[in-house]
C-alpha atoms as a PDB file:
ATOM      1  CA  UNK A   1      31.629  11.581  54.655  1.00  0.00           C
ATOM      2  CA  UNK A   2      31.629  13.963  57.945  1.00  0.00           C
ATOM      3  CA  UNK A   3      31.889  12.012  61.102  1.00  0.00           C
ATOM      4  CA  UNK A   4      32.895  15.029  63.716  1.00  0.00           C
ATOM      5  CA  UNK A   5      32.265  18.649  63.721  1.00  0.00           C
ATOM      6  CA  UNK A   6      29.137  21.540  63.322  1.00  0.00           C
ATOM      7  CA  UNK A   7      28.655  20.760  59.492  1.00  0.00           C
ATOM      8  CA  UNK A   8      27.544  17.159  60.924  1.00  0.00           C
ATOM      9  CA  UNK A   9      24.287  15.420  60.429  1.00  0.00           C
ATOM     10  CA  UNK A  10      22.573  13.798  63.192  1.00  0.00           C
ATOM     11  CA  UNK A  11      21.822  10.805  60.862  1.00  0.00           C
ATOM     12  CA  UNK A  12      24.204   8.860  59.440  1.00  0.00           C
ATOM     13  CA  UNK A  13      22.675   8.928  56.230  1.00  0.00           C
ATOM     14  CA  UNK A  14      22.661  12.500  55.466  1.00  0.00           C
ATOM     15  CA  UNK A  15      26.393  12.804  56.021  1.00  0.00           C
ATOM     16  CA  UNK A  16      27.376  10.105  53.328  1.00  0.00           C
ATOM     17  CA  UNK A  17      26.957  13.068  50.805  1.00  0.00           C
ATOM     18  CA  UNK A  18      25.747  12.832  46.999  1.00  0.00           C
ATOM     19  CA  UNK A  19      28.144  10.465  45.438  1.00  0.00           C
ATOM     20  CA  UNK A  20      26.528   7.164  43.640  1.00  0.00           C
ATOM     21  CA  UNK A  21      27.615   4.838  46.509  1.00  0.00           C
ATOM     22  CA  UNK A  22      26.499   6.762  48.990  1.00  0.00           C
ATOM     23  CA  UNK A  23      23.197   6.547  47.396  1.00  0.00           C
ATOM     24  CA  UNK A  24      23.836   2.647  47.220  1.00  0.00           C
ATOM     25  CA  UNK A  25      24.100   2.683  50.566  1.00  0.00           C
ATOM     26  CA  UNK A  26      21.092   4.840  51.462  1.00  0.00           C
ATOM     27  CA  UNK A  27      19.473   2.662  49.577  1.00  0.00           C
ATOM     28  CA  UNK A  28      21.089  -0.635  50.967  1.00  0.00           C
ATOM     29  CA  UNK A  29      20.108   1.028  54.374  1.00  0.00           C
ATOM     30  CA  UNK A  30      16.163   1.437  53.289  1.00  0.00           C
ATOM     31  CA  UNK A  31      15.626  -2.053  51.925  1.00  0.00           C
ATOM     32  CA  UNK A  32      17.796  -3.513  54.571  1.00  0.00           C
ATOM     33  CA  UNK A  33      14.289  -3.686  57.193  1.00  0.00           C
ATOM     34  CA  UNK A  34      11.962  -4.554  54.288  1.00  0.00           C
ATOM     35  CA  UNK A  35      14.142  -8.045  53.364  1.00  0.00           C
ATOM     36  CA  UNK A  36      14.524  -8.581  57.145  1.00  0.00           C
ATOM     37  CA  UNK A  37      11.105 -10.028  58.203  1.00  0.00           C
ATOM     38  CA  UNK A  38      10.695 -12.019  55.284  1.00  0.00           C
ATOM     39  CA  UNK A  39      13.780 -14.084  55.197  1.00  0.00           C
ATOM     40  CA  UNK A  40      13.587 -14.278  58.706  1.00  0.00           C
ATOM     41  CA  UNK A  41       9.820 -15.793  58.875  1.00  0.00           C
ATOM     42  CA  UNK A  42      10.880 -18.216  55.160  1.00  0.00           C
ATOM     43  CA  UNK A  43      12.090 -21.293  57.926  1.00  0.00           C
ATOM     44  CA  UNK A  44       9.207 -21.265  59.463  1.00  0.00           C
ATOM     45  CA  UNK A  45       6.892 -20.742  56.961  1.00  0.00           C
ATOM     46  CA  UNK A  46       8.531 -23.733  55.136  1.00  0.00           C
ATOM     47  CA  UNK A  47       7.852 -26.226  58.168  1.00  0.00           C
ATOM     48  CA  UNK A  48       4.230 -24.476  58.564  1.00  0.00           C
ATOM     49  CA  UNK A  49       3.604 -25.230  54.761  1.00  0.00           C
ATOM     50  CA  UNK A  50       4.799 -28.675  55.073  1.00  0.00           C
ATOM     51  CA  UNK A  51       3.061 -29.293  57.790  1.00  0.00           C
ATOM     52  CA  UNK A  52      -0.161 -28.201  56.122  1.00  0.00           C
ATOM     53  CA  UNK A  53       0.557 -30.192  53.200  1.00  0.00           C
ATOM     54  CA  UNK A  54       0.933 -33.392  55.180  1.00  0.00           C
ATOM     55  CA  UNK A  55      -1.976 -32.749  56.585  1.00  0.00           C
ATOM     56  CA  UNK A  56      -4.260 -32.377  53.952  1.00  0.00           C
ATOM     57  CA  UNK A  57      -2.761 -35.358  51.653  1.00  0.00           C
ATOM     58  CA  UNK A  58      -0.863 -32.957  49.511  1.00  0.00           C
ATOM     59  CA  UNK A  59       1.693 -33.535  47.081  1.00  0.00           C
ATOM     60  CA  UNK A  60       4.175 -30.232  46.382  1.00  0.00           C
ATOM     61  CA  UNK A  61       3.499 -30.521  42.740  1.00  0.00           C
ATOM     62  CA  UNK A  62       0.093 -29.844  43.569  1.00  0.00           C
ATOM     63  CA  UNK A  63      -1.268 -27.086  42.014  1.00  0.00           C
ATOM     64  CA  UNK A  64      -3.783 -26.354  45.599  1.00  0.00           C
ATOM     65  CA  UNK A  65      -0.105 -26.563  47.103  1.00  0.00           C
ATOM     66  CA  UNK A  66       0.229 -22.946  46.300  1.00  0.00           C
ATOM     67  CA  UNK A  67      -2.935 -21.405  47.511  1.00  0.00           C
ATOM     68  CA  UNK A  68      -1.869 -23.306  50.449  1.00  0.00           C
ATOM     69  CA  UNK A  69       1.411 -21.839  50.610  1.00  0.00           C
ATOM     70  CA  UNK A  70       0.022 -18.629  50.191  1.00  0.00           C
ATOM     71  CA  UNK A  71      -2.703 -18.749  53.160  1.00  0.00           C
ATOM     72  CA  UNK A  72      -0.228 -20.129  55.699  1.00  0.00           C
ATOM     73  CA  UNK A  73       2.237 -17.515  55.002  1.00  0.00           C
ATOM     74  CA  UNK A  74      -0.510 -14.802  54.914  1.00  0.00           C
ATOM     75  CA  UNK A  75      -1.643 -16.463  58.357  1.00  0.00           C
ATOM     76  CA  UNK A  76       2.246 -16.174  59.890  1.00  0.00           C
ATOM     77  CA  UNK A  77       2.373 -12.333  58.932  1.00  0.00           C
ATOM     78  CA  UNK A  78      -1.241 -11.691  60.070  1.00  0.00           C
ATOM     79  CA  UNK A  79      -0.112 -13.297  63.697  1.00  0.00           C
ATOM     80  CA  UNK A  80       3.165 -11.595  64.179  1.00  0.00           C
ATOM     81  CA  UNK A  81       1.159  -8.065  63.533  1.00  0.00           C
ATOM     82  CA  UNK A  82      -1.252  -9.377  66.238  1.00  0.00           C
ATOM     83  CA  UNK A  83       1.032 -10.219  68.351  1.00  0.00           C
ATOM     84  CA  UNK A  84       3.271  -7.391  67.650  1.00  0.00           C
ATOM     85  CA  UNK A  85       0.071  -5.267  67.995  1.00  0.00           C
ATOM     86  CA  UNK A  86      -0.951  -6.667  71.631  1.00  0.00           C
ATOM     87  CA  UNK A  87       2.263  -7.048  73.770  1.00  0.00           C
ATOM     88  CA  UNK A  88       3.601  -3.081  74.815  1.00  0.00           C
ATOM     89  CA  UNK A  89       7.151  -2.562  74.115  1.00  0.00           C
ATOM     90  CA  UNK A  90       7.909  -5.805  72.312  1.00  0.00           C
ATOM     91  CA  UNK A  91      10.449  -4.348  70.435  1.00  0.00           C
ATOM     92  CA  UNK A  92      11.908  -3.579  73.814  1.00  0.00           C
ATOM     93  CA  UNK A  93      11.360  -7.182  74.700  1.00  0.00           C
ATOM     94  CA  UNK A  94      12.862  -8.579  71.127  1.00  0.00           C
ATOM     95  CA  UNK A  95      15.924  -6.253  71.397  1.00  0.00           C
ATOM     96  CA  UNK A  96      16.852  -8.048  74.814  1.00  0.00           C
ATOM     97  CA  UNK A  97      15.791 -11.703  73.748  1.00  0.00           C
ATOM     98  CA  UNK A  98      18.018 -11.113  70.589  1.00  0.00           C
ATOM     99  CA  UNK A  99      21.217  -9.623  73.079  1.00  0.00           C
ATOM    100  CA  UNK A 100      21.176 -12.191  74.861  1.00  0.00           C
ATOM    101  CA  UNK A 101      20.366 -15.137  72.557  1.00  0.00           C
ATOM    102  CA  UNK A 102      22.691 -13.928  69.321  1.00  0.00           C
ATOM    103  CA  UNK A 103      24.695 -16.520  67.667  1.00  0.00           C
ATOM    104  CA  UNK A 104      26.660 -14.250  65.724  1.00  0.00           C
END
């Protein structure tokens, strides 16, 4: 793939060239954001479903354990678009909280 020079791209992605793994990684690249939010959000949906559950006198084996599984998780995306939606430059403000608080 070009790195340096005229011929190059100014993405990344369209300097890999045509070859199957570069279109593994294109495509590694494009579902890479799409997994993100979910697996990062599964923790605390878990403890907001469990919570739920003990609240209303629910067993997991349940079948109403699903619909409530479903609402609360509906309910955690619906507030991080709100909140997403109402505070200006928050991925500004998430880039630095996650700079400064990575444990990686």
């Amino acid at each position: 793939y070009l790195m340096f020079g005229a011929a190059c791209q100014e993405e990344i992605t369209l300097n890999l060239g045509v070859s199957p793994f570069s279109q593994l990684t294109v495509w590694i690249i494009v579902v890479n954001p799409l997994t993100k939010f979910p697996l990062s959000m599964a923790p605390i949906g878990l403890g907001c479903e469990q919570a739920a559950l003990s609240l209303l006198g629910l067993d997991g084996s349940d079948p109403l354990s699903l619909v409530v599984s479903l609402i609360v998780r509906t309910c955690l995306a619906l507030a991080a678009l709100a909140i997403v939606s109402a505070v200006p430059s928050f991925g500004l403000v998430m880039g630095v909280i996650g700079a400064t608080c990575s444990f990686s």
